[in-house]
Protein backbone atom coordinates (compact mmCIF):
# COMPACT_ATOMS: atom_id res chain seq x y z
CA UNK A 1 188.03 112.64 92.71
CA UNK A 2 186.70 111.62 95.74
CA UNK A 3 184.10 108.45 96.13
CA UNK A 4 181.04 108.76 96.47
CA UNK A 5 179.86 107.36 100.06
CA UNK A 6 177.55 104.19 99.46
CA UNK A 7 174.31 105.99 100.35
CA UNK A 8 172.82 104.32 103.87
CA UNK A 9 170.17 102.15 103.49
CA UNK A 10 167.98 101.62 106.35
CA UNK A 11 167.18 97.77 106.65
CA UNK A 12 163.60 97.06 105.51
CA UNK A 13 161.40 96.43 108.70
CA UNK A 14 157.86 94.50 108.27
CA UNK A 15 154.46 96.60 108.62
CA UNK A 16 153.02 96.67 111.85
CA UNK A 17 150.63 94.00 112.22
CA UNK A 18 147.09 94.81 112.99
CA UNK A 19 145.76 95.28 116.87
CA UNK A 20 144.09 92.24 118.05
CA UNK A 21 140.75 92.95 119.29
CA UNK A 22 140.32 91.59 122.86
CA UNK A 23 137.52 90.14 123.51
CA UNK A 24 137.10 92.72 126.45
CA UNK A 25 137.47 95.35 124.07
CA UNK A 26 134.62 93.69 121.75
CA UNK A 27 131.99 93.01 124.91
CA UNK A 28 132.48 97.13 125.55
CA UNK A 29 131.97 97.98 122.20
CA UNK A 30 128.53 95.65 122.31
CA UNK A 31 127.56 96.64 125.39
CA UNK A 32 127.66 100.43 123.84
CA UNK A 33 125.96 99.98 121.29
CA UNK A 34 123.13 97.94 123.15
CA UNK A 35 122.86 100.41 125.42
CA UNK A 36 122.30 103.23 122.91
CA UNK A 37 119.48 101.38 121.37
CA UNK A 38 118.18 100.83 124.41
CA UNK A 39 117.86 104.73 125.39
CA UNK A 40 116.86 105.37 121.85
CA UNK A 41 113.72 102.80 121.79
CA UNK A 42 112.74 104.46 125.33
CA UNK A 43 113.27 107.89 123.98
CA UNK A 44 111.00 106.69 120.99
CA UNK A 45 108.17 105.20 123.57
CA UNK A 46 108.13 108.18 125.12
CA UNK A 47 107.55 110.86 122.52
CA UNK A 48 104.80 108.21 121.61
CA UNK A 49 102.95 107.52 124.76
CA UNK A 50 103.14 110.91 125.97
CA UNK A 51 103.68 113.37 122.80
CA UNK A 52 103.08 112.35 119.37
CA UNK A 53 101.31 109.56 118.32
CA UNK A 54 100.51 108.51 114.29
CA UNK A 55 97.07 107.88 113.34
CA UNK A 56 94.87 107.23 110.47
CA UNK A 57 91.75 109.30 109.50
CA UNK A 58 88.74 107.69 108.91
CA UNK A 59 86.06 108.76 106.82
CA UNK A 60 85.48 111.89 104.77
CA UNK A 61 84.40 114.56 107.22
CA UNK A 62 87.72 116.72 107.26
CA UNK A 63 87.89 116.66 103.38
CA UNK A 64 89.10 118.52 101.70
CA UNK A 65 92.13 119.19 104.17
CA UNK A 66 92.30 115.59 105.65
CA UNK A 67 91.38 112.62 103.43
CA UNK A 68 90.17 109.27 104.33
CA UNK A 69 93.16 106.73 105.48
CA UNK A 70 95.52 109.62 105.43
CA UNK A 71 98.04 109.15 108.21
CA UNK A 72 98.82 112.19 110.60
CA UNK A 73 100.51 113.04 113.37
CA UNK A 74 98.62 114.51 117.09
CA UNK A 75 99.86 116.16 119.39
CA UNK A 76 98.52 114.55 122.92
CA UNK A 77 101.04 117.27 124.80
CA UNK A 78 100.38 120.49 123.54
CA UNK A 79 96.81 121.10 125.14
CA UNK A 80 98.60 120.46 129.31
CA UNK A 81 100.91 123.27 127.89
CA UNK A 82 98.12 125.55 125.93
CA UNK A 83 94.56 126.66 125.49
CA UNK A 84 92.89 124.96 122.97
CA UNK A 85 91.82 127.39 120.32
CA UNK A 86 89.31 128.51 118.05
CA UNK A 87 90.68 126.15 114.62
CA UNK A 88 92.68 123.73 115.65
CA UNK A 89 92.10 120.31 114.40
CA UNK A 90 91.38 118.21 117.36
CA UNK A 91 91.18 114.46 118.35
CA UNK A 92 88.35 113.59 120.89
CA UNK A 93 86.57 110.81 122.25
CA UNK A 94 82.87 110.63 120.71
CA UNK A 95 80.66 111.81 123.58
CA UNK A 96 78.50 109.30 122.82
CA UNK A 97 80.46 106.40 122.13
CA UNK A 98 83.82 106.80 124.23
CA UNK A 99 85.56 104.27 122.56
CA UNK A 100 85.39 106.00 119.03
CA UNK A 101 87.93 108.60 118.44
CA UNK A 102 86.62 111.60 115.90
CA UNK A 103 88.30 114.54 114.91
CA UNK A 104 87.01 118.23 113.64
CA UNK A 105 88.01 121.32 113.47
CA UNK A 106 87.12 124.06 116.53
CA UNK A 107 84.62 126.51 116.10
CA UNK A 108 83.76 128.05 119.26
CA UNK A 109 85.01 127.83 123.17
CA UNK A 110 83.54 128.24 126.18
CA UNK A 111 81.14 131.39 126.42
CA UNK A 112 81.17 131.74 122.90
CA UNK A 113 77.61 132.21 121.17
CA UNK A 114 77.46 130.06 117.84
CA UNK A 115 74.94 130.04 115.04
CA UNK A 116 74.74 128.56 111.54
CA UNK A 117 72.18 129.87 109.01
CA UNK A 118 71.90 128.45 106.20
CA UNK A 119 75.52 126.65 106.51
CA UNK A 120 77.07 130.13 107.42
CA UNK A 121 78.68 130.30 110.51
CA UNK A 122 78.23 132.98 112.86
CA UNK A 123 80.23 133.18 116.50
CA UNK A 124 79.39 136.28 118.68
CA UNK A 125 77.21 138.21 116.08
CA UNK A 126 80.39 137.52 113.36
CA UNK A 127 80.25 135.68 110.14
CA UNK A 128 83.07 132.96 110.44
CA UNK A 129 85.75 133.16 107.51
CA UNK A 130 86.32 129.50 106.66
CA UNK A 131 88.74 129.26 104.00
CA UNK A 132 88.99 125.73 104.63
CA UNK A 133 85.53 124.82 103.51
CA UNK A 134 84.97 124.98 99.79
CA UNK A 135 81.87 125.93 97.98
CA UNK A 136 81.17 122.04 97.13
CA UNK A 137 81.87 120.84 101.12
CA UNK A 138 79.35 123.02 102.53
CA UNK A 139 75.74 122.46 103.16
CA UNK A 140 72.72 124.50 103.82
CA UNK A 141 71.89 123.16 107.36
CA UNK A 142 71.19 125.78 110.72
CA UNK A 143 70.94 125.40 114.25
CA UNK A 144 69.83 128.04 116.46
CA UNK A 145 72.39 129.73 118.59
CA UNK A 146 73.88 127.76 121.33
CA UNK A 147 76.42 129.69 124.34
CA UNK A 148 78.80 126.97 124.24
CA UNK A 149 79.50 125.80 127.98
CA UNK A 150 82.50 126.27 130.17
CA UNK A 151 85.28 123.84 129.20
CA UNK A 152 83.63 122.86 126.08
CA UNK A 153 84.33 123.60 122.46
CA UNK A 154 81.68 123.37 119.60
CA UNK A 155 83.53 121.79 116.80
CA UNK A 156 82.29 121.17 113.04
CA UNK A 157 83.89 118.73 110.15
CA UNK A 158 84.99 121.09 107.34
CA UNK A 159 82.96 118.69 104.63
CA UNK A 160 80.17 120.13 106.91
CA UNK A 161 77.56 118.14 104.12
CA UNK A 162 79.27 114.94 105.28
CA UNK A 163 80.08 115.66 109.08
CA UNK A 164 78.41 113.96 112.50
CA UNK A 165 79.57 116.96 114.83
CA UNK A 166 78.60 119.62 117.27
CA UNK A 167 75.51 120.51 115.50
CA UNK A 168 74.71 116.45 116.39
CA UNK A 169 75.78 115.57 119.78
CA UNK A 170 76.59 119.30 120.78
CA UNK A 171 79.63 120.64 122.29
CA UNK A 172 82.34 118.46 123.55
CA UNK A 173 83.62 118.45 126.99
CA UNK A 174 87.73 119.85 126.84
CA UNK A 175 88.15 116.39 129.04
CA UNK A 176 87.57 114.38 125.77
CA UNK A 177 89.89 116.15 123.87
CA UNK A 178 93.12 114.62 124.09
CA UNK A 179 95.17 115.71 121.02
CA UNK A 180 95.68 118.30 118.46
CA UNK A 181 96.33 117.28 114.68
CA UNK A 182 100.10 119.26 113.86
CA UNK A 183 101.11 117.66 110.20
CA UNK A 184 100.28 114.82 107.73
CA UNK A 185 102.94 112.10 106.44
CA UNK A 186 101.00 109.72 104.37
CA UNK A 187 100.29 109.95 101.40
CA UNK A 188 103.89 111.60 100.50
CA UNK A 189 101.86 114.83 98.61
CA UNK A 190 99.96 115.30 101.60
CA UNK A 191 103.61 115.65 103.99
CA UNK A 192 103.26 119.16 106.04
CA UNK A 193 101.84 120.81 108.62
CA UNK A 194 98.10 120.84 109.30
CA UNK A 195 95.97 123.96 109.53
């Protein structure tokens, strides 16, 4: 019988010990990080200065679709890019009060002819289909026809019983119009686009 060769045991050798961090090493680390907060806060003022911007509605003249101190977002962007069109929800400065804000819904743009009878809306000779504008939110108010000037837009509240618009202070002026409503966030069942 031949032995059996002691079986080689390789000596036991402590675990590497963990890195130390220079402080170099930390102060690049930081100085990433800062800086990607920084470009993120900028990125974030920008989209907000120049593209969206939150905002709170203010009374009950969009009802049903917008509520009072529901919180939306506008689109301040999409008009240098686009025509503004026939029912978009827009933000403009009151024509008679600058430093108000309101917001309605478009009804009619430049060179269009608009009528209401009797709360129905007519624009060139055509009844208006406003789905958005429930039996209970409309009214039984008319105004004779109008031709809606060039770069204004005749706009109306959709709880047209409860609405200071066009049919008030007439058409606005597409240089007071600086934003178009694109989707709710607040309250949580109201979270979506706008239409």
């Amino acid at each position: 019988m031949i032995p059996a060769e002691p079986s080689a045991v390789e000596p036991s050798q402590p675990a590497p010990a963990e890195a130390e961090v220079s402080p170099a090493t930390r102060w690049r680390t930081a100085r990433g990080w800062a800086r990607d907060l920084l470009i993120s806060i900028l990125v974030s003022f920008f989209i907000i200065l120049f593209v969206y911007q939150p905002v709170k509605v203010e009374g009950s003249s969009m009802e049903p679709g917008l509520e009072d101190q529901e919180r939306i977002f506008i689109n301040k962007l999409v008009y240098r890019l686009e025509n503004i069109a026939r029912g978009d929800i827009v933000v403009f400065r009151y024509p008679r009060d600058p430093r108000k804000s309101f917001i309605k819904r478009v009804i009619g743009g430049p060179g269009d002819h608009v009528r209401i009878f009797r709360g129905r809306v007519y624009r060139n000779g055509q009844l208006v289909p406003e789905p958005y504008v429930p039996e209970g939110y409309a009214d039984e108010r008319s105004c004779p026809e109008i031709v809606v000037p060039p770069n204004s837009y005749f706009v109306l509240g959709d709880h047209r019983s409860m609405s200071n618009d066009s049919r008030d202070f007439g058409p606005v002026g597409g240089d007071y119009i600086y934003g178009k409503a694109v989707f709710g966030y607040w309250p949580m069942e109201k979270l979506g686009l706008l239409h």
